[in-house]
PDB file of N, CA and C in Angstrom:
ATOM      1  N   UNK A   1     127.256  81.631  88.482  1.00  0.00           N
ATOM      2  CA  UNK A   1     126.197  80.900  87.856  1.00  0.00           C
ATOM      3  C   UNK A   1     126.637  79.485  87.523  1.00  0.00           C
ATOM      4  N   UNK A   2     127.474  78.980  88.031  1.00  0.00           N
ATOM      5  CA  UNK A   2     128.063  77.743  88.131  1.00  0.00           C
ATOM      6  C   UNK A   2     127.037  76.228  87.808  1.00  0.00           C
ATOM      7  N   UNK A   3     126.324  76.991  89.240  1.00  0.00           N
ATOM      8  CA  UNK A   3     125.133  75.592  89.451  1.00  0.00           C
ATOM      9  C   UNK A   3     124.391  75.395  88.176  1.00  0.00           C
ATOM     10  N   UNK A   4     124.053  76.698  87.215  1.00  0.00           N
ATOM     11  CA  UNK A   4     122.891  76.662  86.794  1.00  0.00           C
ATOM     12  C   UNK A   4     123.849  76.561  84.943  1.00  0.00           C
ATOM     13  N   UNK A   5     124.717  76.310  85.056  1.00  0.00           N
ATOM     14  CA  UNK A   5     125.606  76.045  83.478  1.00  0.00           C
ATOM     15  C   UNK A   5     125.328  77.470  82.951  1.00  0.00           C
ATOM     16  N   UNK A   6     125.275  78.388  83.343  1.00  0.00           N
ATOM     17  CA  UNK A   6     124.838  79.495  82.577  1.00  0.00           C
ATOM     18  C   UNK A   6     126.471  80.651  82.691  1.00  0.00           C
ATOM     19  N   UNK A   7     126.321  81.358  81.239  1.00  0.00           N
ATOM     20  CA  UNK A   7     127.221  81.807  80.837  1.00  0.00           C
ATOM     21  C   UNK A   7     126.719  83.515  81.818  1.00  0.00           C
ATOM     22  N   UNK A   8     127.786  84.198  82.451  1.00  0.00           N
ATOM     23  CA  UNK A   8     128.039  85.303  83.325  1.00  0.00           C
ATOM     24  C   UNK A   8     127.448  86.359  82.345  1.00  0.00           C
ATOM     25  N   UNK A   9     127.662  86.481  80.944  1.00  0.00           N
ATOM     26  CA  UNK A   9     127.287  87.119  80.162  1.00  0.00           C
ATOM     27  C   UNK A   9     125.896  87.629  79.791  1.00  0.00           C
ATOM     28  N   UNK A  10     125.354  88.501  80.272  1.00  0.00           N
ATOM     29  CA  UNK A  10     123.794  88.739  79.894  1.00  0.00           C
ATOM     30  C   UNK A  10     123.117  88.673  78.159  1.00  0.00           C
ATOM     31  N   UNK A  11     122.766  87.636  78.133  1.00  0.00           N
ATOM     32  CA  UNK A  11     122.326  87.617  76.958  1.00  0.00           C
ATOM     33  C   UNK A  11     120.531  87.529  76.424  1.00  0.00           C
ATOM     34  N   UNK A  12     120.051  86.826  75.367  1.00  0.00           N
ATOM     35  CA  UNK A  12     118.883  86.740  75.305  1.00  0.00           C
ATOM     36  C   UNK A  12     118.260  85.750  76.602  1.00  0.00           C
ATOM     37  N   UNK A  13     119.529  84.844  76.190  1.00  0.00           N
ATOM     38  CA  UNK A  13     119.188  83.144  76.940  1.00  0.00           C
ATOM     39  C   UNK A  13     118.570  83.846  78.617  1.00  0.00           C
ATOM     40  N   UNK A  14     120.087  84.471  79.476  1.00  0.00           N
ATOM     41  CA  UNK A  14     120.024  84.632  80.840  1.00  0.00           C
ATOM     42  C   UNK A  14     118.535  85.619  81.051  1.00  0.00           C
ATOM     43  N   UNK A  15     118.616  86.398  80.226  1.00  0.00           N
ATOM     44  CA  UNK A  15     117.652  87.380  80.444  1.00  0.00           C
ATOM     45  C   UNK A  15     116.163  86.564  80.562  1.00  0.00           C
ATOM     46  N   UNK A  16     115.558  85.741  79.523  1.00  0.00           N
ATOM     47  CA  UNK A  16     114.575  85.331  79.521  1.00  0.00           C
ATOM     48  C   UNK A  16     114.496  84.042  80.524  1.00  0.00           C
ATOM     49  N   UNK A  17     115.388  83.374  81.383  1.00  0.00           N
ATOM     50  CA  UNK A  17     115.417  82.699  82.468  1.00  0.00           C
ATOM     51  C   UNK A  17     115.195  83.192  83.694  1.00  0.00           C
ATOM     52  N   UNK A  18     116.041  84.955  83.797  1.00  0.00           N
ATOM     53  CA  UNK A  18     115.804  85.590  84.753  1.00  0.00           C
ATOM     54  C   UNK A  18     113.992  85.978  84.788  1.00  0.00           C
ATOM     55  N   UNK A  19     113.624  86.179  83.491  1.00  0.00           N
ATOM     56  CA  UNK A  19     111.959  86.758  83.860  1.00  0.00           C
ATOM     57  C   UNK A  19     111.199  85.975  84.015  1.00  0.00           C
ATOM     58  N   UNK A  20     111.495  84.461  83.431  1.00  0.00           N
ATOM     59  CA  UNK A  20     110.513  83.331  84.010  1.00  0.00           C
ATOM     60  C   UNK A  20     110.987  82.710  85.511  1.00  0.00           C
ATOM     61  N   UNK A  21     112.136  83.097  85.883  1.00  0.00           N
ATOM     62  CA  UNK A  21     112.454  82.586  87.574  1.00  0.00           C
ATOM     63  C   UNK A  21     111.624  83.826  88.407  1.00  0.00           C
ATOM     64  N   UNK A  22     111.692  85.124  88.161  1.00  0.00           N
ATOM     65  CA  UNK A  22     110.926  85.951  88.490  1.00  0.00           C
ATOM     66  C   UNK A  22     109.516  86.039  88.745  1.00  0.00           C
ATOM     67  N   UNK A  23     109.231  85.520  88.024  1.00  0.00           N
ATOM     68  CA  UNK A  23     107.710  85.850  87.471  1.00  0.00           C
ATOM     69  C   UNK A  23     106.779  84.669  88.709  1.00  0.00           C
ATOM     70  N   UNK A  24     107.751  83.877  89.299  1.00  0.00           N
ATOM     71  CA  UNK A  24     107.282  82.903  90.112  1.00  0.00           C
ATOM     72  C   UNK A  24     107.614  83.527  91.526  1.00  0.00           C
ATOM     73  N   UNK A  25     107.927  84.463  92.123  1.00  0.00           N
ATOM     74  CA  UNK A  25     108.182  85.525  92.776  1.00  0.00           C
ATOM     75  C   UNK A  25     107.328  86.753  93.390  1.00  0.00           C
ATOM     76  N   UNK A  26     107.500  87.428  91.848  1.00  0.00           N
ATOM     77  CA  UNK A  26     106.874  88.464  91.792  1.00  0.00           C
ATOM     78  C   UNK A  26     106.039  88.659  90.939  1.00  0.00           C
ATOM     79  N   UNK A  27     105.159  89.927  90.625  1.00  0.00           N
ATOM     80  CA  UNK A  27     103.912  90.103  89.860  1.00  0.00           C
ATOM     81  C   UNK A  27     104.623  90.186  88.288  1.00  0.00           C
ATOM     82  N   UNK A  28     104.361  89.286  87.205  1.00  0.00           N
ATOM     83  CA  UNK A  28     105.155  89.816  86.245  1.00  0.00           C
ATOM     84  C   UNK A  28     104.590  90.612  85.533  1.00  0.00           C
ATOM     85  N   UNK A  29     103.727  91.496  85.869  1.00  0.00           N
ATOM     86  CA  UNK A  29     103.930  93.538  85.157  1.00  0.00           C
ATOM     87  C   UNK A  29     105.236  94.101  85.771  1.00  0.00           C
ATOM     88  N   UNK A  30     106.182  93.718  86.899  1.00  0.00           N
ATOM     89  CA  UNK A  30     106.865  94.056  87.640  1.00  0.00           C
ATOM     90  C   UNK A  30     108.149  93.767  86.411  1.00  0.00           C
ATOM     91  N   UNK A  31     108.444  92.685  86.320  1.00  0.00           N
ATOM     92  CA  UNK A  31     109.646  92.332  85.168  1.00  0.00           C
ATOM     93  C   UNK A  31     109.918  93.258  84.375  1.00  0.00           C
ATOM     94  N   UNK A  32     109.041  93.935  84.122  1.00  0.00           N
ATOM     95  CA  UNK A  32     109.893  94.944  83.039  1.00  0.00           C
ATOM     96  C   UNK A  32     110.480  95.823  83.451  1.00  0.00           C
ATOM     97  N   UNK A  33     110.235  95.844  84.664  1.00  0.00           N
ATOM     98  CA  UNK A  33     110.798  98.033  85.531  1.00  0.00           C
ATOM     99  C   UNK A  33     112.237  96.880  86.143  1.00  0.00           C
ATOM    100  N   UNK A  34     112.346  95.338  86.950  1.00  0.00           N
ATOM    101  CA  UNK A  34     113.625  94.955  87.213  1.00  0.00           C
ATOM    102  C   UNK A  34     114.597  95.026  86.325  1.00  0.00           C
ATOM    103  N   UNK A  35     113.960  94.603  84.814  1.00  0.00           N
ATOM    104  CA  UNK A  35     115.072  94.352  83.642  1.00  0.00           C
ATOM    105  C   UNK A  35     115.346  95.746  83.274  1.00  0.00           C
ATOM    106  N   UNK A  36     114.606  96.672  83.211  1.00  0.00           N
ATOM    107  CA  UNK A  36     115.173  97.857  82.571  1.00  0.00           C
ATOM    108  C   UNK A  36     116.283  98.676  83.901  1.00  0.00           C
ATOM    109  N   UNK A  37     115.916  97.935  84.715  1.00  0.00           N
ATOM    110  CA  UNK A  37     117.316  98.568  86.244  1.00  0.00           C
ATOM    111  C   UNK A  37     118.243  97.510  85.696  1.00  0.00           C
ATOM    112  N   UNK A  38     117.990  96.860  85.374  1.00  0.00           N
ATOM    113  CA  UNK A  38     119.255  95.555  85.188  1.00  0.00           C
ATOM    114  C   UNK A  38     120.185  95.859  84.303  1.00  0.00           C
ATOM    115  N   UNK A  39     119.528  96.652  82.951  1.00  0.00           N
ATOM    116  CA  UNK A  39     120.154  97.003  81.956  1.00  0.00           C
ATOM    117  C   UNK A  39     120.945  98.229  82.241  1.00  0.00           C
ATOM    118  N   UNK A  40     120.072  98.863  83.071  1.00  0.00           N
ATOM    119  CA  UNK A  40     120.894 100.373  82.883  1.00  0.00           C
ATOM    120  C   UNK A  40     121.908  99.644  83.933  1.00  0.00           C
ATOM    121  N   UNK A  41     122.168  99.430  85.020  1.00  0.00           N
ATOM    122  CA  UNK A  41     123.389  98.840  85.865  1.00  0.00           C
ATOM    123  C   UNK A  41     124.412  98.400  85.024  1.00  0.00           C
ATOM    124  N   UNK A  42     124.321  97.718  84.081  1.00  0.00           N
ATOM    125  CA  UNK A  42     124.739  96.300  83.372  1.00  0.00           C
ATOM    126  C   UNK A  42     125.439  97.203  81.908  1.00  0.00           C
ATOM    127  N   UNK A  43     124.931  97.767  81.923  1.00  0.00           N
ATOM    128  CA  UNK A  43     125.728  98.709  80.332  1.00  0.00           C
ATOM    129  C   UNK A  43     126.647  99.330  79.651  1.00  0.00           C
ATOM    130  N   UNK A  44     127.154  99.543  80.964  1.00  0.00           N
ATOM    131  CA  UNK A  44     128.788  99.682  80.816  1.00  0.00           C
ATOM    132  C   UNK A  44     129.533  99.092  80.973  1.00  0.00           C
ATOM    133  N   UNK A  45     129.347  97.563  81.209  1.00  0.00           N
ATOM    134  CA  UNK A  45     130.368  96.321  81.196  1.00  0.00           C
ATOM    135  C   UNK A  45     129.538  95.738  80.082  1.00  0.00           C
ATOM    136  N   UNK A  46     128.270  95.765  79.522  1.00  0.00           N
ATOM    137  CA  UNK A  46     128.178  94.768  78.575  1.00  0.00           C
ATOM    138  C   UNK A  46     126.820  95.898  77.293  1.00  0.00           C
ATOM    139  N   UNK A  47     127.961  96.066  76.816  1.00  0.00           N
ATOM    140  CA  UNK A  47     126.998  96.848  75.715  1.00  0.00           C
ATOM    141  C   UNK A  47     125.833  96.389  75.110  1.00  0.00           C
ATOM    142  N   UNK A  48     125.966  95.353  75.139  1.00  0.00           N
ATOM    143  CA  UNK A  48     125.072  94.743  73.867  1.00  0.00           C
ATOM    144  C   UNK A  48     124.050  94.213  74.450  1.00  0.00           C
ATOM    145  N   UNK A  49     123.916  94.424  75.972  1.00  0.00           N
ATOM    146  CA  UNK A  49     122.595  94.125  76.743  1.00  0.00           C
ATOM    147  C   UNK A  49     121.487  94.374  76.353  1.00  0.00           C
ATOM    148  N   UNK A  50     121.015  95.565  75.928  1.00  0.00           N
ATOM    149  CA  UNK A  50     120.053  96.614  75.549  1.00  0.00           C
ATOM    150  C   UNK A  50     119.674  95.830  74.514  1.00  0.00           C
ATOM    151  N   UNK A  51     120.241  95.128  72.890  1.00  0.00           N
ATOM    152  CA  UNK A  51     119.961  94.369  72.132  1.00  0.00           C
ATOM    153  C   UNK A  51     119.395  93.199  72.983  1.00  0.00           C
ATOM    154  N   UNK A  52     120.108  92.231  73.694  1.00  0.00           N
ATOM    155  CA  UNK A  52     119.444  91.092  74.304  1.00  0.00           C
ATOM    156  C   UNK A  52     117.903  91.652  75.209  1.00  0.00           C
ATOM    157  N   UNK A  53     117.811  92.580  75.756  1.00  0.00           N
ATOM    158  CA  UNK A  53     116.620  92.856  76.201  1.00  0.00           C
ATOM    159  C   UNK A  53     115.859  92.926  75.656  1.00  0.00           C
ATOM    160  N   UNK A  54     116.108  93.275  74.195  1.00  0.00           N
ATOM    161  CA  UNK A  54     114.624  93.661  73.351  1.00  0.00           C
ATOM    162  C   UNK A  54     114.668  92.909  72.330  1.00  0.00           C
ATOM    163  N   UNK A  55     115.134  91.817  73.004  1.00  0.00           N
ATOM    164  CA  UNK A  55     115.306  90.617  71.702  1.00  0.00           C
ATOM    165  C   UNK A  55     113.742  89.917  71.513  1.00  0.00           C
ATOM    166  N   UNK A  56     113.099  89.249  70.858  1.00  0.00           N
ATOM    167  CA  UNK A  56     112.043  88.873  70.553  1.00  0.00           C
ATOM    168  C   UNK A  56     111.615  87.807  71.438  1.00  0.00           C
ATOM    169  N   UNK A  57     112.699  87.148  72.144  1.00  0.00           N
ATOM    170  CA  UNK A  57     112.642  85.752  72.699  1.00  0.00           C
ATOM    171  C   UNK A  57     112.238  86.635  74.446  1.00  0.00           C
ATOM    172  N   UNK A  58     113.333  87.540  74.314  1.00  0.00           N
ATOM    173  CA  UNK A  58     112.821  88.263  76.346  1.00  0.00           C
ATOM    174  C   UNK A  58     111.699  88.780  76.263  1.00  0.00           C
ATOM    175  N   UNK A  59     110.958  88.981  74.993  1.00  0.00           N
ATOM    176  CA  UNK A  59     109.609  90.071  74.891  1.00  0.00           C
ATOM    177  C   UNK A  59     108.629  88.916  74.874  1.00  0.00           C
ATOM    178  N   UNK A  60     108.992  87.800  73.902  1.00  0.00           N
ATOM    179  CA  UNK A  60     107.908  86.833  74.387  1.00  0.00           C
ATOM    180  C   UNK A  60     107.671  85.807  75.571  1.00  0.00           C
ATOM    181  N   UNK A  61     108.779  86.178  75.915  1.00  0.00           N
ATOM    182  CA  UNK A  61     108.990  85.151  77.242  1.00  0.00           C
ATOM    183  C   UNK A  61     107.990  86.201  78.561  1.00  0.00           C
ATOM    184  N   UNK A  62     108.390  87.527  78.512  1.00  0.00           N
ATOM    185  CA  UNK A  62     107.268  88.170  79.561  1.00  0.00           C
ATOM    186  C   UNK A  62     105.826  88.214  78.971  1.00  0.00           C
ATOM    187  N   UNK A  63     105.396  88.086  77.927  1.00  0.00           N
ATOM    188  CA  UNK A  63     104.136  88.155  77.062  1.00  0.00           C
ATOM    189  C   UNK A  63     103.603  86.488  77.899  1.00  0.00           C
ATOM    190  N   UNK A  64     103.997  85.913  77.510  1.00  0.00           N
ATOM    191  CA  UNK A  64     103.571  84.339  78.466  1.00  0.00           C
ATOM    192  C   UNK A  64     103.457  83.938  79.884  1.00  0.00           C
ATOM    193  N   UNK A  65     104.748  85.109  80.850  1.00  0.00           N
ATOM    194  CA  UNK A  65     104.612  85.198  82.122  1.00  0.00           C
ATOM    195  C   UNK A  65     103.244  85.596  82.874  1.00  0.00           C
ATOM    196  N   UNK A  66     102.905  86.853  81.885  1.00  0.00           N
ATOM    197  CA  UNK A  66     101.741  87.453  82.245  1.00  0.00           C
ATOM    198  C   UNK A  66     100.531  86.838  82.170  1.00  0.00           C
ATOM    199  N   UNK A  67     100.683  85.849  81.111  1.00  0.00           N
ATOM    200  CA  UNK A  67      99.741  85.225  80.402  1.00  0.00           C
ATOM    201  C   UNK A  67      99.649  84.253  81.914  1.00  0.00           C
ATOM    202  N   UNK A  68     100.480  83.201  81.918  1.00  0.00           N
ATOM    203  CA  UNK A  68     100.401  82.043  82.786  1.00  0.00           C
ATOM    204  C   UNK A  68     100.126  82.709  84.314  1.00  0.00           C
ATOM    205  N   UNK A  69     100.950  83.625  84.812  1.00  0.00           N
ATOM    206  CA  UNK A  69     101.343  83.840  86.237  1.00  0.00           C
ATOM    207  C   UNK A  69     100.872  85.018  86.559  1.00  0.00           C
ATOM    208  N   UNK A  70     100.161  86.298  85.677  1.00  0.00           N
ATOM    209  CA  UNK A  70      99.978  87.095  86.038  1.00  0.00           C
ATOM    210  C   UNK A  70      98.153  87.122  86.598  1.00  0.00           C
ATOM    211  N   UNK A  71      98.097  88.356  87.412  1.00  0.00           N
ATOM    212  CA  UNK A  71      97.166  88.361  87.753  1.00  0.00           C
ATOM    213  C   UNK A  71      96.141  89.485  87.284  1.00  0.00           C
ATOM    214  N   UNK A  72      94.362  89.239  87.792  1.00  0.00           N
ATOM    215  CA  UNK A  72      93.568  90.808  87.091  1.00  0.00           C
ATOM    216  C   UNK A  72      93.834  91.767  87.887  1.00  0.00           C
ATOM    217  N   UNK A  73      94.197  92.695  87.185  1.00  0.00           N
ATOM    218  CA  UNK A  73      94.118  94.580  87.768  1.00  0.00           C
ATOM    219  C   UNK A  73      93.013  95.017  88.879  1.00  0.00           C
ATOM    220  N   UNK A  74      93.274  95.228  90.081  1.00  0.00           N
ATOM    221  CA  UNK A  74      91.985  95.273  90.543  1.00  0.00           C
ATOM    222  C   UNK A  74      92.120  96.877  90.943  1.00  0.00           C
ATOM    223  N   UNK A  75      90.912  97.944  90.502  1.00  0.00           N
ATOM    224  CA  UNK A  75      91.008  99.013  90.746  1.00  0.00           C
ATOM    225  C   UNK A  75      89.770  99.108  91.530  1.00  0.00           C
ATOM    226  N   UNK A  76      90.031 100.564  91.977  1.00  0.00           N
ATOM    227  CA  UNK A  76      88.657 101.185  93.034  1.00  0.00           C
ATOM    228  C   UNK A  76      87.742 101.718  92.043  1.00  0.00           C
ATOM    229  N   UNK A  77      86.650 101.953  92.687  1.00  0.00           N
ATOM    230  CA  UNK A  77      85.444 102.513  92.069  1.00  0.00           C
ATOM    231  C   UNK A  77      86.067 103.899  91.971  1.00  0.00           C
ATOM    232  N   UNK A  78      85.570 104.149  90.729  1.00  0.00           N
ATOM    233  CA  UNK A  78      85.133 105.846  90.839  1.00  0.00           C
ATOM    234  C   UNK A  78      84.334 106.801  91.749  1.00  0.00           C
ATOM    235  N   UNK A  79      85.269 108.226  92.314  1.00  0.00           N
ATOM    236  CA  UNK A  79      84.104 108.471  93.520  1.00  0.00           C
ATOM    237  C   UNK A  79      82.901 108.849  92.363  1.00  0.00           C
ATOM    238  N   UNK A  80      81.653 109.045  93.129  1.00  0.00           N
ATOM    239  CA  UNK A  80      80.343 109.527  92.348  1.00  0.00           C
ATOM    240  C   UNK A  80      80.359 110.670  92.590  1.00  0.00           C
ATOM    241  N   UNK A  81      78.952 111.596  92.410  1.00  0.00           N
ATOM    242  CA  UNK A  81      79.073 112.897  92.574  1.00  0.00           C
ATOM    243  C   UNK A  81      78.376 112.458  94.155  1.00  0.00           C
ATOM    244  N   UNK A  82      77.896 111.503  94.637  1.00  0.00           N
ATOM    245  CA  UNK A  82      77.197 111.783  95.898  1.00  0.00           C
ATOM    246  C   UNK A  82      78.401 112.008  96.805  1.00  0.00           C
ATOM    247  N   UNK A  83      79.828 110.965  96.624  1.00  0.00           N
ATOM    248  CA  UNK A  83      80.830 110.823  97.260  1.00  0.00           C
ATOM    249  C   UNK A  83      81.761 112.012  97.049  1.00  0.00           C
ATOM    250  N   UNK A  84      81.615 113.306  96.220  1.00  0.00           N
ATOM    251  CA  UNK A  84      81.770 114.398  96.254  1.00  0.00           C
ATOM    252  C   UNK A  84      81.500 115.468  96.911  1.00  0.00           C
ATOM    253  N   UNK A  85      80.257 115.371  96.612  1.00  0.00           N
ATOM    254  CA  UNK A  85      79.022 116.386  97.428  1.00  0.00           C
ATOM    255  C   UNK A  85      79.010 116.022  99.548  1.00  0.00           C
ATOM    256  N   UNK A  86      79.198 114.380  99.538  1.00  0.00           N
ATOM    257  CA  UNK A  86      79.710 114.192 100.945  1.00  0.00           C
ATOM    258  C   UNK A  86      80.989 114.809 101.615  1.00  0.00           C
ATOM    259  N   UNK A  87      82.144 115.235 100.848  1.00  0.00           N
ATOM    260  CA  UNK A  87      83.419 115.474 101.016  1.00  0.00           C
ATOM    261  C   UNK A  87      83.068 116.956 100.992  1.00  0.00           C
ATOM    262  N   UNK A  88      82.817 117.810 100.193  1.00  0.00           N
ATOM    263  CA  UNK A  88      82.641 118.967 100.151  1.00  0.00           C
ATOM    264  C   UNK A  88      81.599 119.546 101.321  1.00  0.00           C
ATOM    265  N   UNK A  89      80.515 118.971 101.940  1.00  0.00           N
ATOM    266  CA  UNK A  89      79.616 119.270 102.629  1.00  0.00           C
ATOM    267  C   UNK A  89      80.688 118.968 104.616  1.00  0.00           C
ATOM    268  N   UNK A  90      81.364 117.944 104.258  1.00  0.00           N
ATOM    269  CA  UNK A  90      81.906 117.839 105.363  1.00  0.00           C
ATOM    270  C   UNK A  90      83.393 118.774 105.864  1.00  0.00           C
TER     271      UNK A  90
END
């Protein structure tokens, strides 16, 4: 992490840089399932990860990702009963 002056150490700081470099990437509802693989990887060389993850600053930093970069939920219709009664008849 040379380029970027950043300390090797996972802390509040790296963590909440990693979810806003992310979040320009990928969907940030996604950030939370990378960081919680990150942590469990990361936990037996650095205990105190688990504290920096659920530090107030990484929780509001994805609360704003979502806000700025995230996108709406788009779901399917519900089948009806006609789209039932078609499936069952066929």
């Amino acid at each position: 992490m040379k380029s970027h002056d950043l300390l090797v150490d996972p802390n509040e700081d790296t963590l909440s840089f990693f979810a806003d470099y992310m979040s320009y990437h990928i969907n940030p509802r996604q950030i939370n399932t990378y960081l919680s693989g990150i942590v469990q990887q990361l936990e037996p060389y650095f205990p105190n990860i688990r504290e920096a993850r659920n530090s107030r600053l990484v929780k509001r930093t994805l609360q704003g990702c979502k806000r700025m970069k995230g996108t709406a939920v788009v779901r399917k219709q519900a089948l009806t009963l006609n789209d039932l009664t078609t499936v069952e008849n066929h």
